[in-house]
Protein backbone atom coordinates (compact mmCIF):
# COMPACT_ATOMS: atom_id res chain seq x y z
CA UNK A 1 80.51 149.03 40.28
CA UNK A 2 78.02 151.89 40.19
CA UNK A 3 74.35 152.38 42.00
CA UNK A 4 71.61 153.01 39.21
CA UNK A 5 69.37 155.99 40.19
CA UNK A 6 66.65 158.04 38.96
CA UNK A 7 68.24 161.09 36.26
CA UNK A 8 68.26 164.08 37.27
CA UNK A 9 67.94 162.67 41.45
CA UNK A 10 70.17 166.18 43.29
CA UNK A 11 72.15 164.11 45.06
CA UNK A 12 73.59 162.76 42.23
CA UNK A 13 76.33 165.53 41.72
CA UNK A 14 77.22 165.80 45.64
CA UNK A 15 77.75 161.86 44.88
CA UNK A 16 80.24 162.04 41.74
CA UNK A 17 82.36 164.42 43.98
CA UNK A 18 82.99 161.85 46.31
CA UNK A 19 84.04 159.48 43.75
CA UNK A 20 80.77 157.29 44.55
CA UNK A 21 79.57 155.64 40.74
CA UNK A 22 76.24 156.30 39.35
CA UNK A 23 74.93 155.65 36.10
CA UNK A 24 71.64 155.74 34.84
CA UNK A 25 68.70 153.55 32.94
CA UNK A 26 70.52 153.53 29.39
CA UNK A 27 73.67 153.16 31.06
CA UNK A 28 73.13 149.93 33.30
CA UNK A 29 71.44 148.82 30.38
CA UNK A 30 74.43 147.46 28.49
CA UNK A 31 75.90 146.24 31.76
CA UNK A 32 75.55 141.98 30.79
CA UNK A 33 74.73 141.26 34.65
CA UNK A 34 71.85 141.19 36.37
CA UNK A 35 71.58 144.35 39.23
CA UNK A 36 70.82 143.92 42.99
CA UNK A 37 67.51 145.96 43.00
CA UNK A 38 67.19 147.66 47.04
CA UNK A 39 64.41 149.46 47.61
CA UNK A 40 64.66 152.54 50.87
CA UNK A 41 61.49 153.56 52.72
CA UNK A 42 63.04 156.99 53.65
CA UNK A 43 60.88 157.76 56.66
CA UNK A 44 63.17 160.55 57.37
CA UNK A 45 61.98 164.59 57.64
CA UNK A 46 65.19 165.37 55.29
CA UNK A 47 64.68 163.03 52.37
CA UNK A 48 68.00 164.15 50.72
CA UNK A 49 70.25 163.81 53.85
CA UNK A 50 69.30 160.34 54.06
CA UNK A 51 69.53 159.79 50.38
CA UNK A 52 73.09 160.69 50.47
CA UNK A 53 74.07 158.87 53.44
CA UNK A 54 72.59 155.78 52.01
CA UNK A 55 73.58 156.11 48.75
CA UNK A 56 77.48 156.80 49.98
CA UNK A 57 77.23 153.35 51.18
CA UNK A 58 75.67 151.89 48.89
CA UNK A 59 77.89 152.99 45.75
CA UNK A 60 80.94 151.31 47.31
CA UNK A 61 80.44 148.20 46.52
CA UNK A 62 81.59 146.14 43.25
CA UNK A 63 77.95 144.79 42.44
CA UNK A 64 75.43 147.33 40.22
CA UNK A 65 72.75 148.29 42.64
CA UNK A 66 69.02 149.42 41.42
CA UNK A 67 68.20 151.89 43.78
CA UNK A 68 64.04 152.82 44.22
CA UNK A 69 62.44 154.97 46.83
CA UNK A 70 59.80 154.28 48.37
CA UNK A 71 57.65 157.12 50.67
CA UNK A 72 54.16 156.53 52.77
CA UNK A 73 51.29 158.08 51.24
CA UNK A 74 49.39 158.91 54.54
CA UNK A 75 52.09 161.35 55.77
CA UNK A 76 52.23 164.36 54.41
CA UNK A 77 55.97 165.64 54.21
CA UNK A 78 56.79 169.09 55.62
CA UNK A 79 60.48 168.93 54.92
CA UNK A 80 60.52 167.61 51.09
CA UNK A 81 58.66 168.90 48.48
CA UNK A 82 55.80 166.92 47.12
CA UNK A 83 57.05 167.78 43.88
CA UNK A 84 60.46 165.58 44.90
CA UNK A 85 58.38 162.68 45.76
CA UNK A 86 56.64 162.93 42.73
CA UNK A 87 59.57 162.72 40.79
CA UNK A 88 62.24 160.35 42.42
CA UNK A 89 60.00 157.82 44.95
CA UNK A 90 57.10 155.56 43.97
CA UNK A 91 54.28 154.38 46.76
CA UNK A 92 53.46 150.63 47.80
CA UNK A 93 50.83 150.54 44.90
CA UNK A 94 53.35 151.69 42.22
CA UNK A 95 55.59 148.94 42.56
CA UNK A 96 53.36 146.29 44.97
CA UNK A 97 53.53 143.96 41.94
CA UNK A 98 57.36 144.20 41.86
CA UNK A 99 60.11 142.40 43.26
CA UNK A 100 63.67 143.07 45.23
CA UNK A 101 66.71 141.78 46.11
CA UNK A 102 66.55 144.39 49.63
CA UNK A 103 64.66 146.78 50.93
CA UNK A 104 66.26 149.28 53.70
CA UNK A 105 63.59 150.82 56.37
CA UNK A 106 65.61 154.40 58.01
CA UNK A 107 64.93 155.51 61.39
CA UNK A 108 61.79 158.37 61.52
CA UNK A 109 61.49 160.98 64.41
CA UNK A 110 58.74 159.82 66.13
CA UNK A 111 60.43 157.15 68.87
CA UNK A 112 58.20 159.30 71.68
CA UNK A 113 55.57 157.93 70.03
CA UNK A 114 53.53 154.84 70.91
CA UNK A 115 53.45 152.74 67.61
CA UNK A 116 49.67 153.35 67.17
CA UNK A 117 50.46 156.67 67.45
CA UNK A 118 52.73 156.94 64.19
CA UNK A 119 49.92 158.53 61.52
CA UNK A 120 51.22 156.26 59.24
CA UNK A 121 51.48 153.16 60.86
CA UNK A 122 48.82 151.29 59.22
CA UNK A 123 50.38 151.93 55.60
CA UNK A 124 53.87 150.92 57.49
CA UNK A 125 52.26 147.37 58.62
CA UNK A 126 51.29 146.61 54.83
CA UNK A 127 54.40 147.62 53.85
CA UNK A 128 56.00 144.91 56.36
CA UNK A 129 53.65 142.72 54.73
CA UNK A 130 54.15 142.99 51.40
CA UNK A 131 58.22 143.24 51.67
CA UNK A 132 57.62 139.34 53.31
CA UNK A 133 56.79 138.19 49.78
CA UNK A 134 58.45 140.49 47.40
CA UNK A 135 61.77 141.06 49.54
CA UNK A 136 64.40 138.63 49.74
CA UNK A 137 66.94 140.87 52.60
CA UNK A 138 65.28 143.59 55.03
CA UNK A 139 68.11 146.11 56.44
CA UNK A 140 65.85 148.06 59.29
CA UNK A 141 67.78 151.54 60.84
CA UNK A 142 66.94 153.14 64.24
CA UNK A 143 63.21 153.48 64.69
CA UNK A 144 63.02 151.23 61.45
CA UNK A 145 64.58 148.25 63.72
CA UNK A 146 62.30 149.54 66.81
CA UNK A 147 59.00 149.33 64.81
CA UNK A 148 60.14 145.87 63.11
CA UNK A 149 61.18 144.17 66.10
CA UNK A 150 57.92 145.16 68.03
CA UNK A 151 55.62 143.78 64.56
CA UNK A 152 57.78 140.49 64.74
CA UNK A 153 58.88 139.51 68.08
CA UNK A 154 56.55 141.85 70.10
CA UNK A 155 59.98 143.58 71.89
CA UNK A 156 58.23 147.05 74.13
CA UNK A 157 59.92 150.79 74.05
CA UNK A 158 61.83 152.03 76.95
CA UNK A 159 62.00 155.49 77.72
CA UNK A 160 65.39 156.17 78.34
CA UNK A 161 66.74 158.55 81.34
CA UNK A 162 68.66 161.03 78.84
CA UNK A 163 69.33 161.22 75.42
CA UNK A 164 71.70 158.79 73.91
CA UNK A 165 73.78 161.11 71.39
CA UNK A 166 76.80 160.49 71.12
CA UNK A 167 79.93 157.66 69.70
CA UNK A 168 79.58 154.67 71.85
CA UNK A 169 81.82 151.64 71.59
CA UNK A 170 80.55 149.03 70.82
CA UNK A 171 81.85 144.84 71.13
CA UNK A 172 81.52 142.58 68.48
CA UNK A 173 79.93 139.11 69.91
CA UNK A 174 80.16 137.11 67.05
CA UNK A 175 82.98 137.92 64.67
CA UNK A 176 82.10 134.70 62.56
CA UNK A 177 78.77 136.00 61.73
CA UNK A 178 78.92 136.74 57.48
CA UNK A 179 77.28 140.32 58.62
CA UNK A 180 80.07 140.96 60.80
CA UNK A 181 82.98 139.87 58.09
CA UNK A 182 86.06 142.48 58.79
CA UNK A 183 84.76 143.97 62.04
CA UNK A 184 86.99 144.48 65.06
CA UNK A 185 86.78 143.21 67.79
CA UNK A 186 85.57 146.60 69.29
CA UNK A 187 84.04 149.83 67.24
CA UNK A 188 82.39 153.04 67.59
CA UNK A 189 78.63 153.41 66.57
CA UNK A 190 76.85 157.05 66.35
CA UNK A 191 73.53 156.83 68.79
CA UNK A 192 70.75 159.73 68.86
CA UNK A 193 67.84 158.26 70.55
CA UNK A 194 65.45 158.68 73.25
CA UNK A 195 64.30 155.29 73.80
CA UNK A 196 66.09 151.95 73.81
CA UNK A 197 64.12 148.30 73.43
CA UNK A 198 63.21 146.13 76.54
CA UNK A 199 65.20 142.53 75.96
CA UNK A 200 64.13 140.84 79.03
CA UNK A 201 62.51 137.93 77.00
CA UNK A 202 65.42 137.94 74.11
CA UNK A 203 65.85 134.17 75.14
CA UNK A 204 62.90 133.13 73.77
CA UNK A 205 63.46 134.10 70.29
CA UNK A 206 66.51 131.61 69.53
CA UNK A 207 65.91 133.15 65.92
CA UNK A 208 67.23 136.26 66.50
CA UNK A 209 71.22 136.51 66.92
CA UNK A 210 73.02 139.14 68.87
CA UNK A 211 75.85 140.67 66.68
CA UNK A 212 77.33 143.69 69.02
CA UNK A 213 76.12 144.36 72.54
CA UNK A 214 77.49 147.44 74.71
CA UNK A 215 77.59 146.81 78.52
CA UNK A 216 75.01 149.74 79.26
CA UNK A 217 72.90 149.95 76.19
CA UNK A 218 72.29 146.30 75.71
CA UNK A 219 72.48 144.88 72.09
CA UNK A 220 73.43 147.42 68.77
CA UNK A 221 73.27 145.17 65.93
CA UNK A 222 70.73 141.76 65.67
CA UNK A 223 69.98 139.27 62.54
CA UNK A 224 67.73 136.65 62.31
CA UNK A 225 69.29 133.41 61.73
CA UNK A 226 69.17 133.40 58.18
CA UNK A 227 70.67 136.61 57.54
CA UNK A 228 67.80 137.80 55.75
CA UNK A 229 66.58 140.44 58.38
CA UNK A 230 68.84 142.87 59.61
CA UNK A 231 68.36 145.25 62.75
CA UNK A 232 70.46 147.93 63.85
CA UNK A 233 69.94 151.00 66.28
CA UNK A 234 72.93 152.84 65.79
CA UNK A 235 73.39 155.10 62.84
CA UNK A 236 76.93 153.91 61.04
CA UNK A 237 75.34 155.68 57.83
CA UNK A 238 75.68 159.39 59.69
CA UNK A 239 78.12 161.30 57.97
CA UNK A 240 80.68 163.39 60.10
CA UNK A 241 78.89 166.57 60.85
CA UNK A 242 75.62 164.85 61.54
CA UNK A 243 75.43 164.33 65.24
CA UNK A 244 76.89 168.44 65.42
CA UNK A 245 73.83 169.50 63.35
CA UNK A 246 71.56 167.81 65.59
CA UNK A 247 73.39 168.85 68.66
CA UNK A 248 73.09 172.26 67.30
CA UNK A 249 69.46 172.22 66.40
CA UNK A 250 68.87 171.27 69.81
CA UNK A 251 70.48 173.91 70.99
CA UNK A 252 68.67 176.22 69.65
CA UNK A 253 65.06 174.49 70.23
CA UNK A 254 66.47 175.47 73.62
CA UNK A 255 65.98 171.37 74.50
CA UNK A 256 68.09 170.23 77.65
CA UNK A 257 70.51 167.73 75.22
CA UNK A 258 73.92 167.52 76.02
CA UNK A 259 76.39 167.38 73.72
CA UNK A 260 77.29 164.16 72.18
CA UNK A 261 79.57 162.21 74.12
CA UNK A 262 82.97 161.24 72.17
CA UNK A 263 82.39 163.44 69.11
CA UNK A 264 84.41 166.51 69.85
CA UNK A 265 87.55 166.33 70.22
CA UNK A 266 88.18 167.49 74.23
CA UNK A 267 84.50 168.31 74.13
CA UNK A 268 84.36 171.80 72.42
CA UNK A 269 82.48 172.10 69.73
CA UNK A 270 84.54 174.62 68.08
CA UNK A 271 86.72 171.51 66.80
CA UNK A 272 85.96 169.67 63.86
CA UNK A 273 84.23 166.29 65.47
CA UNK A 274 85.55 162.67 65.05
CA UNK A 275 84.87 160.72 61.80
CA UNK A 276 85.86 157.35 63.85
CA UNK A 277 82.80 155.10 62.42
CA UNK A 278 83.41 155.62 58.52
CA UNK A 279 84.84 152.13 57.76
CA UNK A 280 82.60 150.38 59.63
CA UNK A 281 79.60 151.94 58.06
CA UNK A 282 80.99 150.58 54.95
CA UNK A 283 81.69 147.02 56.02
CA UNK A 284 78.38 146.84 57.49
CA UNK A 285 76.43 147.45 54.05
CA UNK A 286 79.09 145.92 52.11
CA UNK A 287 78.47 142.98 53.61
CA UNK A 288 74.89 142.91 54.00
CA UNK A 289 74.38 143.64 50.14
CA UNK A 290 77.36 140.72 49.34
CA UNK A 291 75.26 138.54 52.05
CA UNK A 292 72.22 139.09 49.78
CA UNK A 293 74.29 139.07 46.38
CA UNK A 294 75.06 135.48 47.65
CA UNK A 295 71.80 133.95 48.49
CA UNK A 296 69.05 135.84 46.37
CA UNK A 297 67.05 134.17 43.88
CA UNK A 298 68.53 134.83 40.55
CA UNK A 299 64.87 135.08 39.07
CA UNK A 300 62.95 137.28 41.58
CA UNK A 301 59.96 135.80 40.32
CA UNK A 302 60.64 132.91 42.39
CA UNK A 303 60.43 135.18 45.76
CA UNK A 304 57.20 133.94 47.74
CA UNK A 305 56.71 130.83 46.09
């Protein structure tokens, strides 16, 4: 089934190449089922990178999805046009009185960062807020799972040695899990991060559940124990060649970052990199939107009550 999005959104044709379904307003109209309706915070620099990457994901599924964007009105964008934010994303205010089945928070680039350092971190923490009430499912990505984690369970930053950039295998701890449905027992996860979250007191949050763990990293994917919040550090969303444009941007930032471990085949980056995460990404939102399919309210009126 397809994923309803805004007309005229750029990624759209990028999107019907690929074979991923999208239809529009009129379209989903006459569709006698009621839509999953996911709203993404794109706190990403490159708005339409992350669009498409979601969006892939999101389209291959055999529910209708209602896709909204949201953005954060006290940042000003350098790498999107206003006049694309004008057009295809809405603010908290716009749509405060509304209701969804999901909301996805992306990573942003700011992990070096304290969290009161973020410029828009106030605006983020009403977001939170608001998403407790109008939100039945929370899918947080990266620095979107950092940020959430420190708000809920009050988890620190670590600063790590080196950059983790790379594909990283990764052990799945509790296969049973509805979040996990299909995974092996082992997979690769894309990493590109500078920091990494301090654990130590994990034990005293029996809420939280520990989905993949890697023995030097420490734990990948987390839910709470109602499904309904769902944290992950790794990037299963990155399309092939995104890990070698970020390598190469490095590169020529002149910054001392190695190049990604496990991505090139016999590490030269004149061959075209693995693509060894694909399915996973797709299980992974596949099941998180059927997990929410599931258990939503059918009347999202009743969210918060």
């Amino acid at each position: 089934m397809p994923i309803k999005i805004i007309e005229g959104l750029p990624v759209k044709t990028r999107l019907e190449a690929e074979n991923v379904f999208t239809i529009d307003a009129s379209r989903a109209m006459t569709q006698d089922i009621r839509p999953l309706r996911i709203v993404i915070l794109n706190l990403m620099p490159k708005k339409e990178e992350t669009e498409l990457h979601l969006l892939r994901l999101l389209g291959n599924t055999p529910l209708q999805v209602d896709i909204e964007f949201l953005y954060t009105e006290t940042h000003k964008s350098k790498n999107t046009p206003t006049s694309h934010l004008q057009k295809f994303y809405r603010t908290l205010d716009e749509i405060k009185d509304e209701r969804f089945d999901g909301m996805i928070i992306t990573g942003a680039p700011v992990e070096k960062l304290d969290f009161n350092q973020v410029d828009y971190i106030e605006e983020l923490e009403e977001i939170l807020k608001w998403s407790e009430t109008h939100v039945f499912s929370r899918f947080f990505i990266c620095w979107g799972a950092q940020f959430a984690l420190n708000h809920y369970y009050d988890f620190d930053k670590i600063t790590l040695p080196s950059k983790l950039f790379g594909i990283f295998k990764y052990k799945n701890i509790l296969p049973s899990h509805p979040l996990m449905r299909g995974f092996d027992d082992q997979f690769e996860v894309p990493q590109s991060r500078h920091t990494r979250m301090d654990f130590s007191t994990l034990d005293q949050h029996p809420d939280l559940k520990v989905l993949s763990v890697h023995p030097d990293f420490g734990p990948d994917i987390l839910s709470t124990s109602d499904s309904r919040d769902l944290y992950i550090f790794g990037h299963l969303e990155y399309e092939r060649d995104t890990l070698r444009t970020e390598y190469e941007r490095d590169v020529e930032k002149g910054l001392d970052t190695g190049m990604p471990h496990n991505y090139f085949p016999d590490d030269d980056s004149n061959n075209p990199p693995y693509f060894n995460w694909k399915s996973h990404g797709h299980l992974l939102f596949n099941n998180w939107l059927n997990e929410t399919y599931q258990n939503t309210y059918y009347d999202l009126n009743d969210l918060g009550k």
